[in-house]
Protein backbone atom coordinates (compact mmCIF):
# COMPACT_ATOMS: atom_id res chain seq x y z
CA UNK A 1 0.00 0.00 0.00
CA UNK A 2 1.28 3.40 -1.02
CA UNK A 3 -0.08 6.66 0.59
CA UNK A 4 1.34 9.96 0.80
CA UNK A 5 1.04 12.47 3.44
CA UNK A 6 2.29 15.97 4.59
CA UNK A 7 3.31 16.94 8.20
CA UNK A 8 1.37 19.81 8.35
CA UNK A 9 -1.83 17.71 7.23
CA UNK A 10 -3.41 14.36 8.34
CA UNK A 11 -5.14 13.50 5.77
CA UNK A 12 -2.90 10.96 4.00
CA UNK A 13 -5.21 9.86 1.18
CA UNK A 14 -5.25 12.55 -0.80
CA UNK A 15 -1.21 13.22 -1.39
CA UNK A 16 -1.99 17.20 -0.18
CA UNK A 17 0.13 19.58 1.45
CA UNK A 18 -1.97 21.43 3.33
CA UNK A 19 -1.79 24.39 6.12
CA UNK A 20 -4.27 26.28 8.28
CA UNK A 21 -7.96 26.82 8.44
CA UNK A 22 -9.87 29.74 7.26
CA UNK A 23 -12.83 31.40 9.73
CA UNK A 24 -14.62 33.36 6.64
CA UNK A 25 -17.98 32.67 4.87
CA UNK A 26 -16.88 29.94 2.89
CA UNK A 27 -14.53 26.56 3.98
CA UNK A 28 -11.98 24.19 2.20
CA UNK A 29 -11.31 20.69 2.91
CA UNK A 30 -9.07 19.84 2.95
CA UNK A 31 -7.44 23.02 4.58
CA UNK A 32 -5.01 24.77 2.01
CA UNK A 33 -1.15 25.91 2.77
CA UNK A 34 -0.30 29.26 3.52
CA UNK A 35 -4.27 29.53 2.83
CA UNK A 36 -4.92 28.79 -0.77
CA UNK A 37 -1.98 26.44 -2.11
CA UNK A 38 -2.24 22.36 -2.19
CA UNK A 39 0.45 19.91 -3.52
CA UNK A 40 -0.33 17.32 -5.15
CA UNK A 41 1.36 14.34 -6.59
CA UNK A 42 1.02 13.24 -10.53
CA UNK A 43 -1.72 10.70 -11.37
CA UNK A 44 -3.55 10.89 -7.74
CA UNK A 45 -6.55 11.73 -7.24
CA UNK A 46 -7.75 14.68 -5.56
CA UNK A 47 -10.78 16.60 -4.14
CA UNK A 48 -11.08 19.92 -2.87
CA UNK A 49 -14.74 20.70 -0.96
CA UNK A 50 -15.58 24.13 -0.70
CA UNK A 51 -18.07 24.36 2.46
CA UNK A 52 -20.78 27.59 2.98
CA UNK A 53 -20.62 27.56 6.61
CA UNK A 54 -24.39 29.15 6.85
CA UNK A 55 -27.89 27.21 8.16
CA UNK A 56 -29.52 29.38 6.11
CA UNK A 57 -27.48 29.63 2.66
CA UNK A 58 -28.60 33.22 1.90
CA UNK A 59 -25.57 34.66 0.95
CA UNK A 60 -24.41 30.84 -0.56
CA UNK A 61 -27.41 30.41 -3.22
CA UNK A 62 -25.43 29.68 -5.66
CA UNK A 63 -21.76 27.81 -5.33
CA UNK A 64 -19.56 27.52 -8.49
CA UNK A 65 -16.21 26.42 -8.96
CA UNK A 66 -14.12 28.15 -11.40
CA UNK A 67 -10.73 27.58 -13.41
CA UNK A 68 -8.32 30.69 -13.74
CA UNK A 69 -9.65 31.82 -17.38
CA UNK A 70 -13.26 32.38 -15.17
CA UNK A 71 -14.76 29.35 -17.07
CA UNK A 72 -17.55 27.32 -14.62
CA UNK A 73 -16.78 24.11 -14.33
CA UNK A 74 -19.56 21.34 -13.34
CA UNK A 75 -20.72 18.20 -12.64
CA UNK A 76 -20.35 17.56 -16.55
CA UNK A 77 -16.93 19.11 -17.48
CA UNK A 78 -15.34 16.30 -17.99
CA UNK A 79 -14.70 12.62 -17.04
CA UNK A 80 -11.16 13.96 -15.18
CA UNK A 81 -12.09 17.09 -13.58
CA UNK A 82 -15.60 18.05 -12.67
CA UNK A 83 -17.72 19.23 -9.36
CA UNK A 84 -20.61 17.14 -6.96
CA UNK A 85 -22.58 18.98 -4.89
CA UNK A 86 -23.56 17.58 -1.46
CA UNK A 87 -24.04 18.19 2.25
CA UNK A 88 -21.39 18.48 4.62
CA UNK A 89 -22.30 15.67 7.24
CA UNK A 90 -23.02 16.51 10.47
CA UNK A 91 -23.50 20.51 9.87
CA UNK A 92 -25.75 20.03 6.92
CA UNK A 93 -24.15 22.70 5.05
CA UNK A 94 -23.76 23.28 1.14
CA UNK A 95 -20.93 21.82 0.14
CA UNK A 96 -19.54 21.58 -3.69
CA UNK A 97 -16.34 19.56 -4.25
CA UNK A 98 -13.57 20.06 -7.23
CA UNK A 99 -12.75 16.34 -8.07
CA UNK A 100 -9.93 15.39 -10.02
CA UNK A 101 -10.08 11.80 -11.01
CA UNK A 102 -6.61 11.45 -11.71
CA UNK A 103 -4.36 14.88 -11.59
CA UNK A 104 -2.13 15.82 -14.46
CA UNK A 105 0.58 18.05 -14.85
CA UNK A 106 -1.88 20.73 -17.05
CA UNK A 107 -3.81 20.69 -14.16
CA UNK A 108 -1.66 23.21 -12.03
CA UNK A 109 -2.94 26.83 -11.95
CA UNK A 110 -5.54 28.68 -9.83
CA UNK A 111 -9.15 27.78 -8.79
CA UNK A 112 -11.86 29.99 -7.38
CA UNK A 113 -14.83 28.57 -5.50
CA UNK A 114 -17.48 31.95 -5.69
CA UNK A 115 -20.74 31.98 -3.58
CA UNK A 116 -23.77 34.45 -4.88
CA UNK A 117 -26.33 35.02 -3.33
CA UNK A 118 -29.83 36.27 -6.14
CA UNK A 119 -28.00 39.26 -6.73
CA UNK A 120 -24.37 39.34 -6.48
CA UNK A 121 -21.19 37.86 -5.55
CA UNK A 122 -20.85 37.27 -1.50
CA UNK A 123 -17.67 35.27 -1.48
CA UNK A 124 -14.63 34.18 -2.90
CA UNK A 125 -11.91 31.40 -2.58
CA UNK A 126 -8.97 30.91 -4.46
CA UNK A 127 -6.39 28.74 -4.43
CA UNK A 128 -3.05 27.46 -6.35
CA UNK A 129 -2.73 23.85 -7.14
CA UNK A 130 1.19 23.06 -7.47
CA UNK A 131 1.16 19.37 -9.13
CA UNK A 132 4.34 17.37 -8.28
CA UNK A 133 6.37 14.91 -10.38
CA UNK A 134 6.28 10.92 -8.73
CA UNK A 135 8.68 9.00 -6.95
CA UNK A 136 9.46 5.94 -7.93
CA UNK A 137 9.98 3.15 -5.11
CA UNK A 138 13.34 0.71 -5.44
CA UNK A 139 10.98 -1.71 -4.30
CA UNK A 140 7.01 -1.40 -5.71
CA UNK A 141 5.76 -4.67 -4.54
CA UNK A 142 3.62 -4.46 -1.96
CA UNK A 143 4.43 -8.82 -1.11
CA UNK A 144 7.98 -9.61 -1.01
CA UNK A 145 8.69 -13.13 -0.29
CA UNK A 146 11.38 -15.61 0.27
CA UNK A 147 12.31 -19.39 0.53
CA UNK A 148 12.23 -20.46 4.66
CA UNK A 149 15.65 -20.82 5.82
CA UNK A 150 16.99 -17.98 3.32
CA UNK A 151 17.89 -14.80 3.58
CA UNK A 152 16.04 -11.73 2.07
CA UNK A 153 16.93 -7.93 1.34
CA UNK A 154 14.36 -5.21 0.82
CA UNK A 155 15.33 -1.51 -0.95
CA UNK A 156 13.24 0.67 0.73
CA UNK A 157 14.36 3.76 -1.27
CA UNK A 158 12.78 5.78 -3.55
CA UNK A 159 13.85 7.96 -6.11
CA UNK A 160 12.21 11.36 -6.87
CA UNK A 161 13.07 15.23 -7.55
CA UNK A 162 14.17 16.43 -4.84
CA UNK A 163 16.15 13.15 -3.60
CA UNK A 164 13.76 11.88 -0.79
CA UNK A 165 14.75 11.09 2.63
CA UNK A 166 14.40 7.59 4.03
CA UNK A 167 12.98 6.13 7.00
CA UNK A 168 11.47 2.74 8.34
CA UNK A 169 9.45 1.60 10.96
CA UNK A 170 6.94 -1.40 11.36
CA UNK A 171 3.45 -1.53 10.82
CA UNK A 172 3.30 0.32 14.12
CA UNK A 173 5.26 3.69 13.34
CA UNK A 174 8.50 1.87 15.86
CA UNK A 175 12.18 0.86 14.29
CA UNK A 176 12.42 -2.12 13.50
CA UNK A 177 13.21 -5.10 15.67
CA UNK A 178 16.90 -5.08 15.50
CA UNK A 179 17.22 -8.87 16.98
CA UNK A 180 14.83 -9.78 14.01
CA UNK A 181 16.61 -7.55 11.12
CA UNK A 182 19.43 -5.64 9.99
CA UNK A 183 19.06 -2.14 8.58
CA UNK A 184 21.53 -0.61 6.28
CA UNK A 185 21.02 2.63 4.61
CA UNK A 186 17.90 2.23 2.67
CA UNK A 187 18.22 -1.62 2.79
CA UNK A 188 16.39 -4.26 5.33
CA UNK A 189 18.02 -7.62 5.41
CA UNK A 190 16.44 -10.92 7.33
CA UNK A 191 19.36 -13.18 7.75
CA UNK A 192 17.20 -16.11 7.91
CA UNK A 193 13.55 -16.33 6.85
CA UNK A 194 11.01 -18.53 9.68
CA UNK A 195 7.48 -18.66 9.83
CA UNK A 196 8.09 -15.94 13.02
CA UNK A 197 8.27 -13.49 9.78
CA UNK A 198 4.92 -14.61 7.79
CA UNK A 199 2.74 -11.19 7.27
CA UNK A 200 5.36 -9.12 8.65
CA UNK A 201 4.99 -5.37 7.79
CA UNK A 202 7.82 -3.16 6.99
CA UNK A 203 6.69 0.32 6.48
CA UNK A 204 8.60 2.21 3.67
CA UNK A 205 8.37 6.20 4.05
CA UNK A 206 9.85 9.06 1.95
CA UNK A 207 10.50 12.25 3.04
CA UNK A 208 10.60 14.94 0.43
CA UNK A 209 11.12 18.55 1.08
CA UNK A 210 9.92 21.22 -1.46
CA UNK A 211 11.74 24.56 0.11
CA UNK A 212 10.22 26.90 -2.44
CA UNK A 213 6.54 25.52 -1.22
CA UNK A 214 7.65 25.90 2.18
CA UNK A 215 6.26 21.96 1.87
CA UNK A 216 7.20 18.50 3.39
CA UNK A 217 5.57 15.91 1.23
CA UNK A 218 5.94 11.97 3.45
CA UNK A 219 4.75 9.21 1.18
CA UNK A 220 4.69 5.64 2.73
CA UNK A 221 4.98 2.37 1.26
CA UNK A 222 4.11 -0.74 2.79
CA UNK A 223 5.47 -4.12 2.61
CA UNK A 224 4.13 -7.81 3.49
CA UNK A 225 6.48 -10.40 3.90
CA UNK A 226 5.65 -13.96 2.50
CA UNK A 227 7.57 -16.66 3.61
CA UNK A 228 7.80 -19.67 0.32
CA UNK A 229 7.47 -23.23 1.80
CA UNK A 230 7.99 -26.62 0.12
CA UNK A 231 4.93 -28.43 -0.10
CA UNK A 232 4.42 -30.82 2.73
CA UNK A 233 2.62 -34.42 3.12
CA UNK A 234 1.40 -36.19 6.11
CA UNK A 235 4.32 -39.30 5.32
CA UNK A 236 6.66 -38.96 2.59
CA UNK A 237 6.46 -42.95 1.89
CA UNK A 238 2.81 -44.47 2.12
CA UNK A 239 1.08 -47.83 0.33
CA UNK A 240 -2.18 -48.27 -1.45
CA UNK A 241 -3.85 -51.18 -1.90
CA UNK A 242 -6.27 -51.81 -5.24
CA UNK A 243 -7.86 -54.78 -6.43
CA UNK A 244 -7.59 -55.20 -10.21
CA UNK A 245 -10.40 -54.91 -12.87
CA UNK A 246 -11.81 -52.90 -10.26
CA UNK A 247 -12.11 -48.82 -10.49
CA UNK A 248 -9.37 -47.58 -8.02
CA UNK A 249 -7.78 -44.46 -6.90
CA UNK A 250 -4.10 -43.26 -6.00
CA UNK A 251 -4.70 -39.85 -3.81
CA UNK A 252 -1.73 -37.74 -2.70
CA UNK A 253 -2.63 -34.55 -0.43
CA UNK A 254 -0.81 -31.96 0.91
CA UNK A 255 -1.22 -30.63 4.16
CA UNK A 256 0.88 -27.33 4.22
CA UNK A 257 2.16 -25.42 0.98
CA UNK A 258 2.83 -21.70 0.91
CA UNK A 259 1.79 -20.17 -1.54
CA UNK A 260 -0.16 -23.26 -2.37
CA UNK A 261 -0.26 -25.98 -4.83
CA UNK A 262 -0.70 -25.52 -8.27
CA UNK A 263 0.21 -28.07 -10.29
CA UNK A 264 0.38 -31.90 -9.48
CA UNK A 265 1.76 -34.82 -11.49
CA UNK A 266 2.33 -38.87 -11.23
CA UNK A 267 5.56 -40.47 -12.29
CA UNK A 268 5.70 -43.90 -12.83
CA UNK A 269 9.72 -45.71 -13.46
CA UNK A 270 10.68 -42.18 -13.81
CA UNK A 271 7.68 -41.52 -16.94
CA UNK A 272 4.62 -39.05 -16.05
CA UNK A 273 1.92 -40.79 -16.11
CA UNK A 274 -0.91 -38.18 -18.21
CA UNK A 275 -4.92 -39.05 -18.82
CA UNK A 276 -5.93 -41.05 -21.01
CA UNK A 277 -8.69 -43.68 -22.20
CA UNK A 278 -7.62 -45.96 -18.64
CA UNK A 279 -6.48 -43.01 -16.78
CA UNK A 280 -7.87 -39.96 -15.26
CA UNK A 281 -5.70 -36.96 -13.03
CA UNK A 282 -8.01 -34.83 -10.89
CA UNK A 283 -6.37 -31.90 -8.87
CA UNK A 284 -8.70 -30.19 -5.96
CA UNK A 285 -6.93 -26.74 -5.91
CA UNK A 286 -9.07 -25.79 -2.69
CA UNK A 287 -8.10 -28.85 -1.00
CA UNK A 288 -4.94 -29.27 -1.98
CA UNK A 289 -5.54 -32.88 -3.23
CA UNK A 290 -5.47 -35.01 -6.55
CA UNK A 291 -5.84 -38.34 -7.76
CA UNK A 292 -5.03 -40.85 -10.20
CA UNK A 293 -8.03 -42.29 -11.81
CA UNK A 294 -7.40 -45.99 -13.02
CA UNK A 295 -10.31 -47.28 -14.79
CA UNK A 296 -9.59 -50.84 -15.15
CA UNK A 297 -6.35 -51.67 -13.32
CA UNK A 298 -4.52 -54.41 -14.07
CA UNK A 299 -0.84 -55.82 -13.04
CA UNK A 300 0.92 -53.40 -14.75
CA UNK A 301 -0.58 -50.75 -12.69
CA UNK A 302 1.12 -52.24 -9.65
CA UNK A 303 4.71 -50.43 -8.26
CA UNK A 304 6.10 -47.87 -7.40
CA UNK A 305 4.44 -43.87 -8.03
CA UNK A 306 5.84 -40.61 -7.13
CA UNK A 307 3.34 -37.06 -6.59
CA UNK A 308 4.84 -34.48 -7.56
CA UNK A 309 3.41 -31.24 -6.42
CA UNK A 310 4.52 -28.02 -7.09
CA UNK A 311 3.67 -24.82 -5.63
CA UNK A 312 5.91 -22.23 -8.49
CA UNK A 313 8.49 -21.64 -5.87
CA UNK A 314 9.40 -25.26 -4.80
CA UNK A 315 8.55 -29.30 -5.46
CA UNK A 316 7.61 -31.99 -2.97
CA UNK A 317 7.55 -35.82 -3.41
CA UNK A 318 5.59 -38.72 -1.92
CA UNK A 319 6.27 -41.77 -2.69
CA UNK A 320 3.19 -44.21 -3.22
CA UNK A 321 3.50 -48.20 -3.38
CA UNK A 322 0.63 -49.36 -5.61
CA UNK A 323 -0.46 -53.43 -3.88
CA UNK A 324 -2.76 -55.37 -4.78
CA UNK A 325 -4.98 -55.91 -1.92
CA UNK A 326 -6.22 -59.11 -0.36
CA UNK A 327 -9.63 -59.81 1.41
CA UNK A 328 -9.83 -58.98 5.50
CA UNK A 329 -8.46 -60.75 8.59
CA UNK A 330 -10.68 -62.52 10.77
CA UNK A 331 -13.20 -60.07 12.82
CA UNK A 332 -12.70 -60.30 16.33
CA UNK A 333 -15.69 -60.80 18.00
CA UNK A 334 -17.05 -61.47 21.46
CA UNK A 335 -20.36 -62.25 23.24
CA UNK A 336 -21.99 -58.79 24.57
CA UNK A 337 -25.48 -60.63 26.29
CA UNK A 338 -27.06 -63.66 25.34
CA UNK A 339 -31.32 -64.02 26.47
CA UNK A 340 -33.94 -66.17 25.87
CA UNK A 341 -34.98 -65.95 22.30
CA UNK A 342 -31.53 -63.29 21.24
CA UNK A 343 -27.84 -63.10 21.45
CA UNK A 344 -26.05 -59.68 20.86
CA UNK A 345 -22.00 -59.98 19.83
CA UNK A 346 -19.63 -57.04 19.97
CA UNK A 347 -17.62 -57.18 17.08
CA UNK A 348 -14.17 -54.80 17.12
CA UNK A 349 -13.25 -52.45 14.61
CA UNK A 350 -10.44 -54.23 12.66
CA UNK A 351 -7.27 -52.13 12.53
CA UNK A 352 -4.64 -52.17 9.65
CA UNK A 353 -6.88 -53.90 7.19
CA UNK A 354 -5.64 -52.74 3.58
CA UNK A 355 -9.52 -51.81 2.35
CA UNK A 356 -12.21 -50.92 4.46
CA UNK A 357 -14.64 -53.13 5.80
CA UNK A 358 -17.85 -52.53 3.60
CA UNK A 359 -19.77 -55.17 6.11
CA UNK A 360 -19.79 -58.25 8.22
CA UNK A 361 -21.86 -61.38 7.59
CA UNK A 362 -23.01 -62.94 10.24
CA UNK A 363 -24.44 -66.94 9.38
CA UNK A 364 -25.87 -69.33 12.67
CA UNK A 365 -27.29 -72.55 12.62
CA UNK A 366 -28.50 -75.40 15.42
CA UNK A 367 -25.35 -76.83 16.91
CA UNK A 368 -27.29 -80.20 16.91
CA UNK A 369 -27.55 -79.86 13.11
CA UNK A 370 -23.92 -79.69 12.54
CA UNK A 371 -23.61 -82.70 15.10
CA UNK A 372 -25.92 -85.22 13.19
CA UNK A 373 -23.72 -84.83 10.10
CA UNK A 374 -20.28 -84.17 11.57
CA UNK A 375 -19.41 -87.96 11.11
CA UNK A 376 -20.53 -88.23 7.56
CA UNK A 377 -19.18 -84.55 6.23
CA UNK A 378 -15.63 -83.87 6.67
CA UNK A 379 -13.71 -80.52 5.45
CA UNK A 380 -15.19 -78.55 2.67
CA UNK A 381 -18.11 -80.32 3.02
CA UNK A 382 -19.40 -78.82 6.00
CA UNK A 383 -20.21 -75.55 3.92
CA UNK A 384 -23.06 -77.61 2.48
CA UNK A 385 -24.90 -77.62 6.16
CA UNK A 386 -24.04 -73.93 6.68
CA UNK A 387 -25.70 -73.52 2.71
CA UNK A 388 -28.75 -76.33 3.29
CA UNK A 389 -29.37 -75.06 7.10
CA UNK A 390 -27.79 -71.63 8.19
CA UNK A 391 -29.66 -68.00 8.44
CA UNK A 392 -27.51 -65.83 6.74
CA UNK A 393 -27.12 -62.04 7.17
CA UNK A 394 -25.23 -58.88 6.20
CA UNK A 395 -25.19 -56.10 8.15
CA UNK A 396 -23.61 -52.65 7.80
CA UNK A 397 -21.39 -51.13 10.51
CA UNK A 398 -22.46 -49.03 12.74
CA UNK A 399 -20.70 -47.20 15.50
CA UNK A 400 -20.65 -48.88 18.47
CA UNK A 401 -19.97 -52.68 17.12
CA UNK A 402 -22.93 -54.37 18.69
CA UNK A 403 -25.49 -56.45 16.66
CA UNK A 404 -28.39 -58.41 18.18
CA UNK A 405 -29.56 -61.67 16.13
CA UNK A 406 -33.49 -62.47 17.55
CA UNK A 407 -35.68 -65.04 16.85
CA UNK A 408 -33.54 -68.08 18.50
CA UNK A 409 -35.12 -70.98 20.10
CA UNK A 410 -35.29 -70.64 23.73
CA UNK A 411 -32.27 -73.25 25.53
CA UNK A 412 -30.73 -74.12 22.51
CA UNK A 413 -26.91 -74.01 21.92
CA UNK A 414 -26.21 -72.23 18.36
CA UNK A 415 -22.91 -72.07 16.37
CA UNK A 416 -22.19 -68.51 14.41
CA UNK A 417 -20.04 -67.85 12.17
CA UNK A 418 -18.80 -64.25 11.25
CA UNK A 419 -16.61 -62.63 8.23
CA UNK A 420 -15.59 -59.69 7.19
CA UNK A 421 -15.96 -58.37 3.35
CA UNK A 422 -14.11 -56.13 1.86
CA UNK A 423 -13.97 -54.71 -1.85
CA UNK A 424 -10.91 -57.48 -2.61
CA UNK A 425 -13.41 -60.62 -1.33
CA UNK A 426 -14.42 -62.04 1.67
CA UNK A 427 -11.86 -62.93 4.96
CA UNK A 428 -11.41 -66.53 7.02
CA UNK A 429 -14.34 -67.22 9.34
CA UNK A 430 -14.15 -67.25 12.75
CA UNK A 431 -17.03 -69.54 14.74
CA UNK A 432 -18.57 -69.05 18.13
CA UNK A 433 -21.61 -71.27 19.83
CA UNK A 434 -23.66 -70.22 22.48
CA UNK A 435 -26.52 -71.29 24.15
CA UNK A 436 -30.07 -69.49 24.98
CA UNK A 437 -31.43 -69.13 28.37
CA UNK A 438 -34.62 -70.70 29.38
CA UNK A 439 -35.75 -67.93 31.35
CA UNK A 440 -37.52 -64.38 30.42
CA UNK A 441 -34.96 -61.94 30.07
CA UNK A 442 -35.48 -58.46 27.51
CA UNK A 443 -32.02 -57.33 25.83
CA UNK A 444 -29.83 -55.36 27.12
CA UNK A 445 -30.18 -52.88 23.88
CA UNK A 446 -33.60 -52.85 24.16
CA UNK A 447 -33.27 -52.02 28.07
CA UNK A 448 -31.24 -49.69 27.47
CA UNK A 449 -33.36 -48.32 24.43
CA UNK A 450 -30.20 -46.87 22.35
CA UNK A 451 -31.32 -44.95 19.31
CA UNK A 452 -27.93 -46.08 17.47
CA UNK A 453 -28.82 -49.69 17.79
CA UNK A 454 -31.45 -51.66 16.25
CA UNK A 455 -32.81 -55.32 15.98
CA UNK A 456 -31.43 -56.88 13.10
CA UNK A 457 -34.44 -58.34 11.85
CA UNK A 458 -35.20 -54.02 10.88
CA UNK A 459 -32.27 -53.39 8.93
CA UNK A 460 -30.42 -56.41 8.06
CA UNK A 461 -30.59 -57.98 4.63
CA UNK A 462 -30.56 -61.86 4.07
CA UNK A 463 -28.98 -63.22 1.47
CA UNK A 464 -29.95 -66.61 2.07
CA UNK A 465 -32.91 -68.09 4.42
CA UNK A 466 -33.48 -71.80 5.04
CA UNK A 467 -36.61 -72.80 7.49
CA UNK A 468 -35.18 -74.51 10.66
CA UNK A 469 -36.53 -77.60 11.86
CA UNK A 470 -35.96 -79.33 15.18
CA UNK A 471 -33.80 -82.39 14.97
C-alpha cells in the first residue's frame, strides 16, 4: 500500500500539502497551505470541498467552482475534472467539491470557489494547485517473499526530484526489531527467513522537502512479507492397496504449501503418467488434493508412483507403493449378552486392514444340526450344512460394534459364524456357539433403548434363508 502524506496535514489519502484553516464565509477541505496552495502528486486523485458555513445559505445560493480563465466548471466538465454537490455531514451545510479523477501536470494553476447570493457575488476562494512529479519506489511490490531458511533484502528507497529522505518503521510507526533484522542505509536484510516473519509489515516512508513551497511531502509504502514453503505431506512414503479390474484411486494430499499448490503430477519408473482412455488426473486446488483415476487396473498398474506437487516456488515428493490388496483378517468378535430368544455380539473395529470393511456377515445354525452330520461330512463339506441349514445375514457397521440376532429358540446351543468383506473378497471365518437361556430376560439394547442400535431383523438384509426344523 502506497499513501502519501504531509506533516502539516493528516489527511494521507489525498497526497496534499496542506496548512491552516480559514474562519470566513466559505470553507476548504481539505485546509489549504499558507491559505490557498495544495500539492499534489502526478496521477492521484484529488478533491477539494468548498463548504458555505451558513444554516440558512442566503448569501451561498449559488456555489460555483471556477478555473483561472473564469470558465464554470460542473458536474459535466469532464470525465477527469468536474464538481458534486452535497451536504457536509453533520453541519448540513452546502458543500460543492472540485474532483480530479486522476491529476495531471496541465492541471496546475488557480481555482476559485465563488458563492452568490440572487443578486451578487458574496464570497470568494482561491487557491493554487502546485502538481508534483512521482517518486518511484526501489521496491514497488507491496508482497515480497522468500524461501524459509533464506535470507532476504528489501530496498526501501525511492527515487524522486528532490532526492527523498528515508525512514522505516513497522506496521506500528516503531524501528524495526533489530534482533529480528538488519538495517543498512535504505536496505532491510532478514538473515534467515522462519514462519516468526509470515505477514510481517515493513513500512517504507519518503521524506521529500519542497523549500520553495515551504512543503514536506511523506509518502509511505508498505510491505508484506511472505515466507515460500515446500509443499508438505502427512508421510513422505505411504502404500495403497487396489484390487484389479476394479475402479481404483491413487490420492496424494498436501497438508501445508505456501503459496499453495498448483500443479500436481504422477511419475511412474521415472515416466509421467498423463490421462488417457484408462487413466484420469483430478487436482482439488481448494483442497490441496489429486488423484489418479485408473479405470480398469490391471498388473501393470502395480509399483512404485511418485506425486509431484509443485507450488511455483518449490517441489515436494511422496512416494506411493501401488499393492494389490487381499480380502480382511478374521473379525474379532465377542459375546456382549445372550437371552432367551436373542444373542447380541460385539464385534471390534479391525485395525490395519488394507480396504475398508464394507460389512460383516453374520451366518448361525442349530449346533445339533452340525452334530448329526459331523461324522458323515468332513472338510469342505461342512459348507453344504451352513448352505442347506444356516440364516444368513449382512449387516452394515455401525458405530458402536454391537449387533443383536433375535428369533432363537429358547435353551438351545447355536454355532455362528462371522466374516468380514471387503472390496478385494471375503476374509477366514471365525465360529462361536452359544446357548439361549430358558428364562424371560429383555435385551440389554432394548433395556437400554439406544437410538444407534437396532434389531437386526429391521435393517439387516438376508442373502440366504433356510426354514429350521428341530432335529
Amino acid at each position: 500500500m502506497i499513501q502519501t502524506a504531509v506533516i502539516q496535514f493528516a489527511s494521507a489519502n489525498h497526497s496534499v500539502i496542506a496548512g491552516a484553516k480559514c474562519s470566513n464565509l466559505l470553507r476548504l477541505e481539505p485546509p489549504p497551505l499558507n491559505n490557498s496552495r495544495y500539492v499534489v502528486r502526478v496521477d492521484r486523485k484529488f478533491r477539494i470541498s468548498c463548504i458555505c458555513q451558513q444554516q440558512t445559505p442566503i448569501n451561498c445560493m449559488h456555489l460555483t467552482w471556477r478555473n483561472e480563465f473564469g470558465r464554470k466548471i460542473d458536474s459535466e466538465s469532464s470525465n477527469s475534472l468536474f464538481t458534486v454537490e452535497l451536504r457536509e455531514h453533520g453541519s448540513m451545510y452546502k458543500k460543492l467539491s472540485l474532483v480530479f479523477t486522476k491529476v495531471a501536470k496541465r492541471d496546475s494553476g488557480f481555482y476559485r470557489c465563488v458563492a452568490r447570493n440572487s443578486r451578487t457575488i458574496t464570497a470568494e476562494r482561491k487557491v493554487e494547485l502546485t502538481v508534483i512529479g512521482e517518486i518511484r519506489w526501489k521496491e514497488s511490490d507491496s508482497v515480497v517473499g522468500g524461501m524459509i531458511g533464506e535470507s532476504l533484502t528489501i530496498d526501501c528507497g525511492s527515487i524522486g526530484n528532490p532526492p527523498p529522505e528515508t525512514h522505516i518503521t513497522n506496521d506500528s510507526g516503531f524501528p524495526l526489531n533489530e534482533t529480528l533484522f538488519v538495517t543498512a542505509g535504505t536496505e532491510v536484510t532478514v538473515n534467515k527467513l522462519t514462519n516468526e516473519y509470515q505477514d510481517t509489515i515493513i513500512k517504507c516512508i519518503s521524506v521529500q522537502e519542497f523549500e520553495k513551497y515551504d512543503a514536506t511531502v511523506v509518502e509511505q509504502h508498505e510491505i508484506r512479507l511472505d515466507v515460500w514453503s515446500s509443499p508438505k505431506f502427512n508421510k513422505s512414503f505411504v502404500e495403497r492397496f487396489i484390487v484389479l479390474d476394479h475402479v481404483a484411486q491413487i490420492c496424494c494430499n498436501v497438508t501445508h504449501s505456501n503459496p499453495p499448490v498448483r500443479h500436481f503430477r504422477y511419475l511412474k519408473n521415472g515416466n509421467e503418467v498423463w490421462s488417457d482412455s484408462n487413466r484420469i488426473i483430478f487436482v482439488d486446488a481448494l483442497n490441496q488434493s489429486s488423484c489418479l483415476k485408473i479405470l480398469s487396473p490391471t498388473e501393470y498398474d502395480l509399483g512404485v508412483y511418485r506425486c509431484e506437487a509443485s507450488n511455483g516456488k518449490s517441489k515436494s515428493q511422496q512416494t506411493i507403493i501401488v499393492k494389490e490388496a487381499s480380502p480382511p483378517g478374521e473379525v474379532h468378535v465377542s459375546l456382549q449378552d445372550v437371552g432367551m430368544t436373542y444373542a447380541v455380539w460385539n464385534i471390534e473395529k479391525g485395525f490395519g486392514e488394507q480396504l475398508p470393511i464394507q460389512r460383516y456377515i453374520i451366518e448361525y445354525v442349530k449346533k445339533s444340526i452340525l452334530e448329526q452330520s459331523f461324522d458323515q461330512m468332513r472338510g469342505n463339506k461342512i459348507n453344504h450344512i451352513w448352505l442347506a441349514h444356516a440364516v444368513k445375514i449382512a449387516v452394515h457397521l455401525n458405530k458402536n460394534g454391537l449387533y443383536e440376532i433375535g428369533g432363537l429358540r429358547q435353551g438351545t446351543t447355536y454355532v455362528f459364524r462371522f466374516t468380514a468383506e471387503n472390496e478385494a473378497g471375503v476374509g477366514d471365518p471365525v465360529t462361536l456357539a452359544v446357548k439361549t437361556t430358558s428364562k424371560i430376560k429383555s435385551s440389554k439394547l432394548t433395556r437400554s433403548a439406544s437410538a444407534s442400535i437396532q434389531q437386526l431383523a429391521l435393517n439387516v438384509f438376508f442373502l440366504h434363508f433356510f426354514q429350521l426344523f428341530d432335529f
